[in-house]
ModelCIF file with pLDDT and N, C-alpha, C, O atoms, coordinates in Angstrom:
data_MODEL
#
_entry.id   MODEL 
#
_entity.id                         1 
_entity.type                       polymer 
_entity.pdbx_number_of_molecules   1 
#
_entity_poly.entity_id                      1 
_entity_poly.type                           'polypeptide(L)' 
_entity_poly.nstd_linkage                   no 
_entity_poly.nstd_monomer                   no 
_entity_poly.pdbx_seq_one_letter_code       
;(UNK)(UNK)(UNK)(UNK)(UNK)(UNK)(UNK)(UNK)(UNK)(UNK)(UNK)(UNK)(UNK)(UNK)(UNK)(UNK)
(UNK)(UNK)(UNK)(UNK)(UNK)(UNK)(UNK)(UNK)(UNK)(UNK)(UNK)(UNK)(UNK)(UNK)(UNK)(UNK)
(UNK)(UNK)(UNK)(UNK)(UNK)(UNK)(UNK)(UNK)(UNK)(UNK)(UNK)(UNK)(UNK)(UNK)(UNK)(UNK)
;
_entity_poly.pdbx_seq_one_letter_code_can   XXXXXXXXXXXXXXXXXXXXXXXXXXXXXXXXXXXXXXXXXXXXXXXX 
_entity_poly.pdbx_strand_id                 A 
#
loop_
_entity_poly_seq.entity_id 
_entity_poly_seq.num 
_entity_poly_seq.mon_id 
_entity_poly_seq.hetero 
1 1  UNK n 
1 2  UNK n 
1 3  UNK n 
1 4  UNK n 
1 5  UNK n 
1 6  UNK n 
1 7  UNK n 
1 8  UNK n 
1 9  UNK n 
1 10 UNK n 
1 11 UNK n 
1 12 UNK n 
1 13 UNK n 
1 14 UNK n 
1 15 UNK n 
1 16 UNK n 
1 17 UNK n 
1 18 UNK n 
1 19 UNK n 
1 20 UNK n 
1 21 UNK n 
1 22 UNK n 
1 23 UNK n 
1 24 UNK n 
1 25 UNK n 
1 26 UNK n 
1 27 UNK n 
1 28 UNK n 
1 29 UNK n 
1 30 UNK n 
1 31 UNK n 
1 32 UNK n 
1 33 UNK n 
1 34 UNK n 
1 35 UNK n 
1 36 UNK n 
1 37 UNK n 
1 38 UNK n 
1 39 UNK n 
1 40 UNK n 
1 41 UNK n 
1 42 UNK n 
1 43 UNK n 
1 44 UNK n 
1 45 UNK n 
1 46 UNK n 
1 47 UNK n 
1 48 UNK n 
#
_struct_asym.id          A 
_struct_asym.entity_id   1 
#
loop_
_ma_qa_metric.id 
_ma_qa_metric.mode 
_ma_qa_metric.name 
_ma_qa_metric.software_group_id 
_ma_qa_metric.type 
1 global pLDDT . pLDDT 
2 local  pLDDT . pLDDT 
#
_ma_qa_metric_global.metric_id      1 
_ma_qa_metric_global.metric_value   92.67 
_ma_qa_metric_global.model_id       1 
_ma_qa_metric_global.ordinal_id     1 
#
loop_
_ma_qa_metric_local.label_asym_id 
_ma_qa_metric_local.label_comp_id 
_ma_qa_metric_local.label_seq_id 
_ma_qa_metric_local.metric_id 
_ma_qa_metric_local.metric_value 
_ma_qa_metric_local.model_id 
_ma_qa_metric_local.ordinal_id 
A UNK 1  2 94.00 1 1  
A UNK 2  2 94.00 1 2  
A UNK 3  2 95.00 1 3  
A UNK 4  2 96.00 1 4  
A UNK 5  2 96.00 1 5  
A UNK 6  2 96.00 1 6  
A UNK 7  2 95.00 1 7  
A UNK 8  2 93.00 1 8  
A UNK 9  2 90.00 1 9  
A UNK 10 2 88.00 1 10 
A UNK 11 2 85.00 1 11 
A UNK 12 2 79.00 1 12 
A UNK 13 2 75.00 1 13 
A UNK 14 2 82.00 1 14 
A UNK 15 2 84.00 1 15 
A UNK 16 2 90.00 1 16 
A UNK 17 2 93.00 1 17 
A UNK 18 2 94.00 1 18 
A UNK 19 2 95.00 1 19 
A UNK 20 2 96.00 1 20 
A UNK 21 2 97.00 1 21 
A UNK 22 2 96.00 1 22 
A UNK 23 2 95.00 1 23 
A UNK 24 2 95.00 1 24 
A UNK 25 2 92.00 1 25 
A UNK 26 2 91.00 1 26 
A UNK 27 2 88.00 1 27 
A UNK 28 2 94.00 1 28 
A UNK 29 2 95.00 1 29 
A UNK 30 2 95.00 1 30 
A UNK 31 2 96.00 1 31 
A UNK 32 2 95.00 1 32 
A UNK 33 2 95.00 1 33 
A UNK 34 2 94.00 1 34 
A UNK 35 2 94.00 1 35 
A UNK 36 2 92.00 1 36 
A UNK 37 2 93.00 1 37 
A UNK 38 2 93.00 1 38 
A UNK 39 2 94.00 1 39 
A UNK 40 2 96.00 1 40 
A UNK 41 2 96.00 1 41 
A UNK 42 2 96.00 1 42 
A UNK 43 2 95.00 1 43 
A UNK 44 2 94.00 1 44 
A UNK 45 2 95.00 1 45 
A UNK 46 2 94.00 1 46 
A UNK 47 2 94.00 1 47 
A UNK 48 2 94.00 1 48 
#
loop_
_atom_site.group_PDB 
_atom_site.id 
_atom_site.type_symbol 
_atom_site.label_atom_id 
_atom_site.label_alt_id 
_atom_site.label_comp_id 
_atom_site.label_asym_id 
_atom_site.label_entity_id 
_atom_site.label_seq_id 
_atom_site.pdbx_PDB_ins_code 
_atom_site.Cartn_x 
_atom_site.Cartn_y 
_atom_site.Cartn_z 
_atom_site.occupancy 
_atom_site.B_iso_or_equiv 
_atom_site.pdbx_formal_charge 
_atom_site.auth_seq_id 
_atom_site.auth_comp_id 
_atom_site.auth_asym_id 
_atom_site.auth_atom_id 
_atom_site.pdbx_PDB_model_num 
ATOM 1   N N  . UNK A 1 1  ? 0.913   15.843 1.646   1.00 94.00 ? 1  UNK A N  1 
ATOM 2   C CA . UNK A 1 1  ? 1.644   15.601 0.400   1.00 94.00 ? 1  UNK A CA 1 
ATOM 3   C C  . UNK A 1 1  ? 1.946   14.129 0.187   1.00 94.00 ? 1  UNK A C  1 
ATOM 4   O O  . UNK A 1 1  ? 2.503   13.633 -0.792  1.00 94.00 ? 1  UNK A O  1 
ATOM 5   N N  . UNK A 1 2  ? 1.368   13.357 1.549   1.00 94.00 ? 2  UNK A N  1 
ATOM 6   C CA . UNK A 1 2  ? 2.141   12.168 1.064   1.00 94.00 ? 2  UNK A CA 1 
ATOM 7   C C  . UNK A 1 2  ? 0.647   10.973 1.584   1.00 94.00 ? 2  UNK A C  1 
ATOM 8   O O  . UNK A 1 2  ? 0.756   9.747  1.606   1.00 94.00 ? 2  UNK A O  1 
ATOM 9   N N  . UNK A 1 3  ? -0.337  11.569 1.863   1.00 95.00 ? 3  UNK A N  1 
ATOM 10  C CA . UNK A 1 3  ? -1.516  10.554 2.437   1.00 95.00 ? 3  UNK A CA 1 
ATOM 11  C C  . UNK A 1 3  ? -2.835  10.684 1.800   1.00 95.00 ? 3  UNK A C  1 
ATOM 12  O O  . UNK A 1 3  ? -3.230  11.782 1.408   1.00 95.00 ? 3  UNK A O  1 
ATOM 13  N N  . UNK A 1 4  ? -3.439  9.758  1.696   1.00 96.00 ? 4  UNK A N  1 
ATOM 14  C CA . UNK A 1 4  ? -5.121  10.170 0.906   1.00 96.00 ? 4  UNK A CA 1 
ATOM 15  C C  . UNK A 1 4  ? -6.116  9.176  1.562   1.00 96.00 ? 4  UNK A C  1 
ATOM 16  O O  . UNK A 1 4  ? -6.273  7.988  1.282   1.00 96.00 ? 4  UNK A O  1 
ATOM 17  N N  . UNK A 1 5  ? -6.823  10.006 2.600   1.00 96.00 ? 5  UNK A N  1 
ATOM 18  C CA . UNK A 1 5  ? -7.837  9.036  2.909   1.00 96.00 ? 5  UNK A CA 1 
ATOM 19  C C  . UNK A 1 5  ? -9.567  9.057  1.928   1.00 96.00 ? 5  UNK A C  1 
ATOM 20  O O  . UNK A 1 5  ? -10.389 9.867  1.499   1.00 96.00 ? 5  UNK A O  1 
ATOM 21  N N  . UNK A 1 6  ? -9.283  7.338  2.010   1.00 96.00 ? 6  UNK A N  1 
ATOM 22  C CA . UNK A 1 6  ? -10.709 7.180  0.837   1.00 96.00 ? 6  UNK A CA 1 
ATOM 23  C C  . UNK A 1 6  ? -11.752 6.661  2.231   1.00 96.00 ? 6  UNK A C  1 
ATOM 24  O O  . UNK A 1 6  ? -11.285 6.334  3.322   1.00 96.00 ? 6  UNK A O  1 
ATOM 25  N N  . UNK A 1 7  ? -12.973 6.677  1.953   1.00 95.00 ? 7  UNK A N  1 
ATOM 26  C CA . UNK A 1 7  ? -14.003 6.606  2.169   1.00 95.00 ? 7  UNK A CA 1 
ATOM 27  C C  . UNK A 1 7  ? -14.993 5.979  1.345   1.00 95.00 ? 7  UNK A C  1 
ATOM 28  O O  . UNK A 1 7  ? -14.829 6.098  0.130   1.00 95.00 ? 7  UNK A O  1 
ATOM 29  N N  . UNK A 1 8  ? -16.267 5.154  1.870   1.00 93.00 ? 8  UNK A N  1 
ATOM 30  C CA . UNK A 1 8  ? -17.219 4.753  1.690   1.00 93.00 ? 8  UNK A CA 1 
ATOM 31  C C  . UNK A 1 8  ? -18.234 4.047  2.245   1.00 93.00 ? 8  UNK A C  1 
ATOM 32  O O  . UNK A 1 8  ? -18.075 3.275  3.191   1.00 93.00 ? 8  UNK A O  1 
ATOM 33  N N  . UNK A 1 9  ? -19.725 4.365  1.477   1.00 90.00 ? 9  UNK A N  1 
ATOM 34  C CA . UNK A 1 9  ? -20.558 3.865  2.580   1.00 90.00 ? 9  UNK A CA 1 
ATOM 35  C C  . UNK A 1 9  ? -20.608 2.101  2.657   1.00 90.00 ? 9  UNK A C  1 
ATOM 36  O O  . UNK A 1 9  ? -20.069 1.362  1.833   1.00 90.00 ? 9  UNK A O  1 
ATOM 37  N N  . UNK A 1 10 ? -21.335 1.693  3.768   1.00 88.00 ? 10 UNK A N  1 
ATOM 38  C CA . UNK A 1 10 ? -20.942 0.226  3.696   1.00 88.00 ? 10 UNK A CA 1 
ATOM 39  C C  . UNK A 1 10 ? -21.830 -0.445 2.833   1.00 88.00 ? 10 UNK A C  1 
ATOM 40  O O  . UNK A 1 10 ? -22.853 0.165  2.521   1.00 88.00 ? 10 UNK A O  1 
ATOM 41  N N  . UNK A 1 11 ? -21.619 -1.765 2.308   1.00 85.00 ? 11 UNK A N  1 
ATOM 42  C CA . UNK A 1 11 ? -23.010 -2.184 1.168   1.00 85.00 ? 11 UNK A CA 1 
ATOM 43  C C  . UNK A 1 11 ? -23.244 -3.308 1.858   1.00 85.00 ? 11 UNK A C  1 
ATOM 44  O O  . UNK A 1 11 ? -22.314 -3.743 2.535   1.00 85.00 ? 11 UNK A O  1 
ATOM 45  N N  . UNK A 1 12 ? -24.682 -4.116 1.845   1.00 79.00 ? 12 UNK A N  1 
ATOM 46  C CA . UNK A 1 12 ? -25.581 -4.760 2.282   1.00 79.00 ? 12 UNK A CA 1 
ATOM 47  C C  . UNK A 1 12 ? -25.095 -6.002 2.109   1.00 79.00 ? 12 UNK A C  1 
ATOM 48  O O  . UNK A 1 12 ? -25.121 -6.559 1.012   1.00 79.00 ? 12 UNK A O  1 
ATOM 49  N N  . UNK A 1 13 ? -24.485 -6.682 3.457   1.00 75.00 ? 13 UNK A N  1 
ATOM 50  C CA . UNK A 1 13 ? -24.031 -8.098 2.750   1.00 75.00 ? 13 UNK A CA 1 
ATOM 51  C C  . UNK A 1 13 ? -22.581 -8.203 3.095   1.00 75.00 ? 13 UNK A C  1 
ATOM 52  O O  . UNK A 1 13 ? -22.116 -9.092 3.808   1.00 75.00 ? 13 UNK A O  1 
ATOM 53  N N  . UNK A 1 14 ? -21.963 -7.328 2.595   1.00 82.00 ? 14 UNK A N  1 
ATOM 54  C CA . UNK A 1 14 ? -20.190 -7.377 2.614   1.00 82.00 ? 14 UNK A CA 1 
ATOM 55  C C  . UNK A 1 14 ? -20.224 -8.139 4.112   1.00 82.00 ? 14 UNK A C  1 
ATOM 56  O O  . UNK A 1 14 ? -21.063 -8.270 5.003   1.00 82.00 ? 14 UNK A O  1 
ATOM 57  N N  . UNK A 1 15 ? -18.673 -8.617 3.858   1.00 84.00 ? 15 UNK A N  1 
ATOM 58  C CA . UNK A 1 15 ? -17.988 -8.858 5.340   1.00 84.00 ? 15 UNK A CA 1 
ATOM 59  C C  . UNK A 1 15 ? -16.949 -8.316 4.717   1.00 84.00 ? 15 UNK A C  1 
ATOM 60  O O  . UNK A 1 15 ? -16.015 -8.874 5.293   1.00 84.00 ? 15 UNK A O  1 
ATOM 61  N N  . UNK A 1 16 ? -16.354 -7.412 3.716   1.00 90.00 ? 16 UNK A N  1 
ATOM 62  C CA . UNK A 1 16 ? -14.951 -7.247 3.547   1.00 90.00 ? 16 UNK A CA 1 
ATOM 63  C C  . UNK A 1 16 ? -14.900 -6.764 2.274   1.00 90.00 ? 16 UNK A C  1 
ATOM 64  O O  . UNK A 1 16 ? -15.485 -7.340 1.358   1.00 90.00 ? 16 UNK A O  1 
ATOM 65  N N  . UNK A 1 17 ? -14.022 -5.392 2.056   1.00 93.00 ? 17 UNK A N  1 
ATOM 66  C CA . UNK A 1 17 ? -13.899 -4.222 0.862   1.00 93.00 ? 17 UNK A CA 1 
ATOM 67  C C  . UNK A 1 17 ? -12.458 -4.819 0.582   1.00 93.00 ? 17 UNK A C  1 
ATOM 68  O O  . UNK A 1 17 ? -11.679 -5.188 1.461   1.00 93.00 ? 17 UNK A O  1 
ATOM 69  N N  . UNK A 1 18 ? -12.174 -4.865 -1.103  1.00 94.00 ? 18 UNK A N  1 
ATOM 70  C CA . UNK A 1 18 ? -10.897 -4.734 -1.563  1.00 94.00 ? 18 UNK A CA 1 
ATOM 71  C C  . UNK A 1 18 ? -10.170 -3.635 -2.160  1.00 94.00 ? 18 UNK A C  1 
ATOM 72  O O  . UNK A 1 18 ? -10.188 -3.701 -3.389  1.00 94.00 ? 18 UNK A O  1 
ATOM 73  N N  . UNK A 1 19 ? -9.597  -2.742 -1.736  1.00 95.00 ? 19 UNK A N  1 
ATOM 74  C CA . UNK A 1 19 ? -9.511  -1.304 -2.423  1.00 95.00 ? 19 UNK A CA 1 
ATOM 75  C C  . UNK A 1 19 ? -7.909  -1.359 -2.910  1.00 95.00 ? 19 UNK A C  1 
ATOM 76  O O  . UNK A 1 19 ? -6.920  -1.722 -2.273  1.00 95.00 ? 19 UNK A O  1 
ATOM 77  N N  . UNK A 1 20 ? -8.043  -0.796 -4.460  1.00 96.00 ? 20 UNK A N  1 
ATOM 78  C CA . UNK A 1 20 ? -7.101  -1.287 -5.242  1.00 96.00 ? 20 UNK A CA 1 
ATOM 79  C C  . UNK A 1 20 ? -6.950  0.244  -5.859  1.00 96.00 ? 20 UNK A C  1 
ATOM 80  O O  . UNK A 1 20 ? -7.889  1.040  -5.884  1.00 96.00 ? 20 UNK A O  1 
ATOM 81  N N  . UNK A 1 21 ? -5.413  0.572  -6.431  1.00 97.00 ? 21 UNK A N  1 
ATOM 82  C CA . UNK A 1 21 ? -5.055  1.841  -6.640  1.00 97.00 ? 21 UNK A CA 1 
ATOM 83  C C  . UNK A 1 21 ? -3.938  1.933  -7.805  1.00 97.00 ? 21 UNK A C  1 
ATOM 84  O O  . UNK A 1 21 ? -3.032  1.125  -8.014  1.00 97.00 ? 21 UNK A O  1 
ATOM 85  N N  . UNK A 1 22 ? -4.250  3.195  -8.553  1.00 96.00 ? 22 UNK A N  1 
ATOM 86  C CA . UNK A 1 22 ? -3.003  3.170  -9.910  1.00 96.00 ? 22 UNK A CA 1 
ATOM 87  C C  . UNK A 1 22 ? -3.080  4.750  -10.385 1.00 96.00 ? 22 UNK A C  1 
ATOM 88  O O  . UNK A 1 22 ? -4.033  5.444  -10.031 1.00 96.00 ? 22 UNK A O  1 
ATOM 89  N N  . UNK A 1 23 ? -2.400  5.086  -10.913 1.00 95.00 ? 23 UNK A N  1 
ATOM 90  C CA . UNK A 1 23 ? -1.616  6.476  -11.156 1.00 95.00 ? 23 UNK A CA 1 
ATOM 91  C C  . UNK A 1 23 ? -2.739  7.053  -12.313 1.00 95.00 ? 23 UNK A C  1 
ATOM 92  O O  . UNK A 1 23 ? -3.160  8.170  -12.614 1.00 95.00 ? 23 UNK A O  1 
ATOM 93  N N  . UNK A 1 24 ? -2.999  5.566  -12.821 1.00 95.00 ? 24 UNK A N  1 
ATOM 94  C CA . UNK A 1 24 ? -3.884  6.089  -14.244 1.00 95.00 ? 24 UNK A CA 1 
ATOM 95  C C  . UNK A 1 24 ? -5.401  6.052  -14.170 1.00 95.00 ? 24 UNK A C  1 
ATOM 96  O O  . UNK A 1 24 ? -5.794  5.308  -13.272 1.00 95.00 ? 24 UNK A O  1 
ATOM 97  N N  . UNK A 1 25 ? -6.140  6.511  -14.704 1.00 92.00 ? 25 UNK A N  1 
ATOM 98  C CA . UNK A 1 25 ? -7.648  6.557  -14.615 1.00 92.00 ? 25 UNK A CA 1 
ATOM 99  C C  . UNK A 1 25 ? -8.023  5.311  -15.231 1.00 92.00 ? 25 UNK A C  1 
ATOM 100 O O  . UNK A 1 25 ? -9.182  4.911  -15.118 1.00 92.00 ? 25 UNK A O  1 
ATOM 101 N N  . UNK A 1 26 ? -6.803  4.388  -16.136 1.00 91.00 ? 26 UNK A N  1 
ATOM 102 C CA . UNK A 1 26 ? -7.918  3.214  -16.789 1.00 91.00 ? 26 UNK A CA 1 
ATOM 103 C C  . UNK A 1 26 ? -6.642  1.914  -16.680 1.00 91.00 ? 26 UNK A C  1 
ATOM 104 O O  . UNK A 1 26 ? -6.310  1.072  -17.513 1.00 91.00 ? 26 UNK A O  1 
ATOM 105 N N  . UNK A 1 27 ? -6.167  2.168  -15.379 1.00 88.00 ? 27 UNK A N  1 
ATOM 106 C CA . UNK A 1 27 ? -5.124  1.263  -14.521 1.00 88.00 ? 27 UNK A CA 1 
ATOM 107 C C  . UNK A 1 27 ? -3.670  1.346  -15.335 1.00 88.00 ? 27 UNK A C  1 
ATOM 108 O O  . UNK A 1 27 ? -3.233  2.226  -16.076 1.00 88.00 ? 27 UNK A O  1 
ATOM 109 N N  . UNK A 1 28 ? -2.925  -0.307 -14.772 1.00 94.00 ? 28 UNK A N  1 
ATOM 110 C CA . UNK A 1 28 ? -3.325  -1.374 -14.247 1.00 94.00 ? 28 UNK A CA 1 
ATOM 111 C C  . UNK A 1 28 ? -3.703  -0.744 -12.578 1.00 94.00 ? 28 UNK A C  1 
ATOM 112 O O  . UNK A 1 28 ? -3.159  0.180  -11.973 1.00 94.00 ? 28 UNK A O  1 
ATOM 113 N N  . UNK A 1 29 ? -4.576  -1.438 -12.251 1.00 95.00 ? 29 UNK A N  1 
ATOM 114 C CA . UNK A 1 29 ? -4.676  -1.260 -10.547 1.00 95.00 ? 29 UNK A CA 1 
ATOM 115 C C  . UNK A 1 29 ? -4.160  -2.284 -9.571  1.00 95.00 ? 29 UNK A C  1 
ATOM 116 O O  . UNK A 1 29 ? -4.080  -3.452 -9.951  1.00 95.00 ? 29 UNK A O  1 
ATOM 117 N N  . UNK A 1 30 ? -3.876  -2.022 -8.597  1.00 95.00 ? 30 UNK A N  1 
ATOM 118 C CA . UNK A 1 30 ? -2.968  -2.744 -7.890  1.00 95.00 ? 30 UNK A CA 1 
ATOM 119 C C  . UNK A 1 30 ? -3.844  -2.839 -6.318  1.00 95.00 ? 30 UNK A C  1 
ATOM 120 O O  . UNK A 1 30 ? -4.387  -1.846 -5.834  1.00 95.00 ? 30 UNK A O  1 
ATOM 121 N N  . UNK A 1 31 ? -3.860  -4.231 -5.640  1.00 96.00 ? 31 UNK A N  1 
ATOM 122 C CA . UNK A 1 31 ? -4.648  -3.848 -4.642  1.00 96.00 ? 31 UNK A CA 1 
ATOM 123 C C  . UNK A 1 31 ? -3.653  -3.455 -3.339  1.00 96.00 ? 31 UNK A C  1 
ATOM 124 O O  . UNK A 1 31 ? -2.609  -4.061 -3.097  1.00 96.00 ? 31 UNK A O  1 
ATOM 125 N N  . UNK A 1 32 ? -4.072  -2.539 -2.696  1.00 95.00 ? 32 UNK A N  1 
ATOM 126 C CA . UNK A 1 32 ? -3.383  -2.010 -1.615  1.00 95.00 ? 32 UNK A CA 1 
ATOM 127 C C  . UNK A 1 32 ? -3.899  -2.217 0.159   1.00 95.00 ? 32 UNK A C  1 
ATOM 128 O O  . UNK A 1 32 ? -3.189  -2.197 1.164   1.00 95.00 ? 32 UNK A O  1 
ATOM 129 N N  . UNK A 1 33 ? -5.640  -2.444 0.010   1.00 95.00 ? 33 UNK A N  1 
ATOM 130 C CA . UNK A 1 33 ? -6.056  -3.033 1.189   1.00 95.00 ? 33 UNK A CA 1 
ATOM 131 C C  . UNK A 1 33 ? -7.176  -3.890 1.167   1.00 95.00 ? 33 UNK A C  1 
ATOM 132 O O  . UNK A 1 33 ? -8.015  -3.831 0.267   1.00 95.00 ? 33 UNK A O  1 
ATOM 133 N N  . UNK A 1 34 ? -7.241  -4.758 2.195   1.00 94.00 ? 34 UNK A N  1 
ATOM 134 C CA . UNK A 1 34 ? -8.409  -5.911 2.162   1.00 94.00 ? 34 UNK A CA 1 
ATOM 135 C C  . UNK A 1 34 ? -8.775  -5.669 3.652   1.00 94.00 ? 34 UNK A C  1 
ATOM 136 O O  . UNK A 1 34 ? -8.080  -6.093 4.576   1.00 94.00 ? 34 UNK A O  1 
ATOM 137 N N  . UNK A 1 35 ? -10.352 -4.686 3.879   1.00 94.00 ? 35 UNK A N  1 
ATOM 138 C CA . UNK A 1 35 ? -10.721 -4.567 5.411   1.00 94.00 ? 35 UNK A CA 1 
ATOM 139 C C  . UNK A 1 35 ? -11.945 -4.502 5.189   1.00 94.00 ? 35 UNK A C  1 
ATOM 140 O O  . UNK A 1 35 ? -12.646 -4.119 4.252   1.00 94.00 ? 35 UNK A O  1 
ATOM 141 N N  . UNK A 1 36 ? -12.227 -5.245 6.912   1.00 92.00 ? 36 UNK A N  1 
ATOM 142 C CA . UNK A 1 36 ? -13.403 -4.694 6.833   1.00 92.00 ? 36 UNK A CA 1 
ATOM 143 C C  . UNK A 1 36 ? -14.326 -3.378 6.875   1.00 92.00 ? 36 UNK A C  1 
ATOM 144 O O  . UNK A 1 36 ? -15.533 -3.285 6.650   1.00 92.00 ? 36 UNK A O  1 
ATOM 145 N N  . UNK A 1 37 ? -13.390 -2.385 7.233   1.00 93.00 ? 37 UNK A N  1 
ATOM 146 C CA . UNK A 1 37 ? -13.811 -0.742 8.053   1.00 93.00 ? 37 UNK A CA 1 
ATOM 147 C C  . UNK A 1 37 ? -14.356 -0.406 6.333   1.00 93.00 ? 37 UNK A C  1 
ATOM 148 O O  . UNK A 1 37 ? -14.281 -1.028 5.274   1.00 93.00 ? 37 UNK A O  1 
ATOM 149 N N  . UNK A 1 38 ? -15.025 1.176  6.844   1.00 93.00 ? 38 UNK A N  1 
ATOM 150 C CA . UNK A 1 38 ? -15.367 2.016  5.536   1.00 93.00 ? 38 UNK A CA 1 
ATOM 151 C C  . UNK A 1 38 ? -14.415 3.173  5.212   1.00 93.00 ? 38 UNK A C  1 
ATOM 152 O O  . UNK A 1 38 ? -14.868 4.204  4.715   1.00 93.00 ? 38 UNK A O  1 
ATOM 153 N N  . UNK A 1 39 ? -13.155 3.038  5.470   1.00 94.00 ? 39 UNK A N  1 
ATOM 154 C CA . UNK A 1 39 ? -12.322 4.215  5.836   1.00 94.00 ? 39 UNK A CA 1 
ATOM 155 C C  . UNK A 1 39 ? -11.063 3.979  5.494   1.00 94.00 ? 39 UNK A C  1 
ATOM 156 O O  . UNK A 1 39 ? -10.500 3.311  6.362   1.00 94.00 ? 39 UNK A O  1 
ATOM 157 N N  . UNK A 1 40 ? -10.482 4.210  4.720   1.00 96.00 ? 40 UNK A N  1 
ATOM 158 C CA . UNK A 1 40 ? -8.630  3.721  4.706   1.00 96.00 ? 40 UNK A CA 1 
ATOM 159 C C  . UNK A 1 40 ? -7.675  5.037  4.101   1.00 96.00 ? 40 UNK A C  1 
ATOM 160 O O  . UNK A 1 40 ? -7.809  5.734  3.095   1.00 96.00 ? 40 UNK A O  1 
ATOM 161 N N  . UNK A 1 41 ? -6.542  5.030  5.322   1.00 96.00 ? 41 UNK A N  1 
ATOM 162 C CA . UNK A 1 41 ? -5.476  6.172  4.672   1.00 96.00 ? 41 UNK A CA 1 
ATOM 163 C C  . UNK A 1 41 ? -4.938  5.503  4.026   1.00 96.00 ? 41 UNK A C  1 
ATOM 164 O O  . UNK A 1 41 ? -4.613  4.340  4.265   1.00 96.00 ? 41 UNK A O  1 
ATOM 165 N N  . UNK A 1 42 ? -4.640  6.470  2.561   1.00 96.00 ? 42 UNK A N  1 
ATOM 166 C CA . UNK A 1 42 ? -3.397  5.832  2.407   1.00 96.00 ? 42 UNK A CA 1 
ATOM 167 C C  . UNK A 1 42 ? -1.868  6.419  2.359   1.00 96.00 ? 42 UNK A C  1 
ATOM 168 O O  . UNK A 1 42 ? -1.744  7.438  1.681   1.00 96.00 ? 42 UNK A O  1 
ATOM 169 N N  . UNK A 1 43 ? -0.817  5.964  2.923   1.00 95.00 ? 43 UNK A N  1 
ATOM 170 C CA . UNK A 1 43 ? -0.156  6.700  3.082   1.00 95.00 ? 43 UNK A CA 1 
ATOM 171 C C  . UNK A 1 43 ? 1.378   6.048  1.802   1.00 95.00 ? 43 UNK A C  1 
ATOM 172 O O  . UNK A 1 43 ? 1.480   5.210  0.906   1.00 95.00 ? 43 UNK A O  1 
ATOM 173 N N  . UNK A 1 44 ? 2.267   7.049  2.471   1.00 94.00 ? 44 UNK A N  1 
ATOM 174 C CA . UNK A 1 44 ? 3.592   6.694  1.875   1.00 94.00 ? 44 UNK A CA 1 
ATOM 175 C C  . UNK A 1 44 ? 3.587   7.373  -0.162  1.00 94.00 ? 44 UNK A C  1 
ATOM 176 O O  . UNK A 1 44 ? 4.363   6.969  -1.027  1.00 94.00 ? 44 UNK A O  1 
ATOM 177 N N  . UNK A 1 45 ? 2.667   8.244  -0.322  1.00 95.00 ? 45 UNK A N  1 
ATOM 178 C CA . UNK A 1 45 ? 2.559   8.705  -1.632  1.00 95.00 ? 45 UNK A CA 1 
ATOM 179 C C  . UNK A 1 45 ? 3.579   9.666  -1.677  1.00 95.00 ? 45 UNK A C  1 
ATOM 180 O O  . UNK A 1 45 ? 4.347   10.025 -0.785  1.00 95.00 ? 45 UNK A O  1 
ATOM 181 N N  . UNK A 1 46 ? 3.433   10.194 -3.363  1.00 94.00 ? 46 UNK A N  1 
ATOM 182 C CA . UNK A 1 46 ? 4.334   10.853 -3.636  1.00 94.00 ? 46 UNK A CA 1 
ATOM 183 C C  . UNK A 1 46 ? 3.871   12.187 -3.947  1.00 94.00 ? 46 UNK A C  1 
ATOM 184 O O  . UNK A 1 46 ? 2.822   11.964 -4.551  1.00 94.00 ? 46 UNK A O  1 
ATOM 185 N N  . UNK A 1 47 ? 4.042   13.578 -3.889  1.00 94.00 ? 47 UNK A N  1 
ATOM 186 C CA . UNK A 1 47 ? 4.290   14.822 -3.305  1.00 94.00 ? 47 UNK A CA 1 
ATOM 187 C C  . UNK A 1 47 ? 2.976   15.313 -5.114  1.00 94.00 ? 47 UNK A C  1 
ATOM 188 O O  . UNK A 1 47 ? 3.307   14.545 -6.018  1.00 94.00 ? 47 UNK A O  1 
ATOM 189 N N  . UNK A 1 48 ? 2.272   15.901 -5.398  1.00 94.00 ? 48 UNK A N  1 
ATOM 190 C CA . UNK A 1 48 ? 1.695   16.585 -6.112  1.00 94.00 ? 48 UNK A CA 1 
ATOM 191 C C  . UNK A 1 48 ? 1.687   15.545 -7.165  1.00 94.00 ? 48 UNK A C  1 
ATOM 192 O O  . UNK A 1 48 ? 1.147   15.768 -8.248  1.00 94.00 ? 48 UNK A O  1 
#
C-alpha cells in the first residue's frame, strides 16, 4: 500500500537513469532518483 517498484531494461551507452514521478498522467513530474541500477522501489506512498 505504500511501495512501487519500477523497472527497466538498460539502454546502450547510459552511465545513469533519471526517474521522475507525479500523481498525474501529464505531470508536473518531479525527479525522485538518479542511479545507475535498472530497478528502483519506491517507497513512502500513499494507500490506493
Amino acid at each position: 500500500c505504500r511501495s512501487i517498484a519500477v523497472t527497466w531494461r538498460p539502454v546502450p551507452g547510459a552511465d545513469q537513469y533519471i526517474l521522475s514521478r507525479s500523481v498525474l498522467p501529464d505531470g508536473p513530474y518531479q525527479q525522485i532518483a538518479a542511479t545507475a541500477e535498472t530497478i528502483y522501489p519506491d517507497t513512502g506512498l500513499m494507500p490506493n
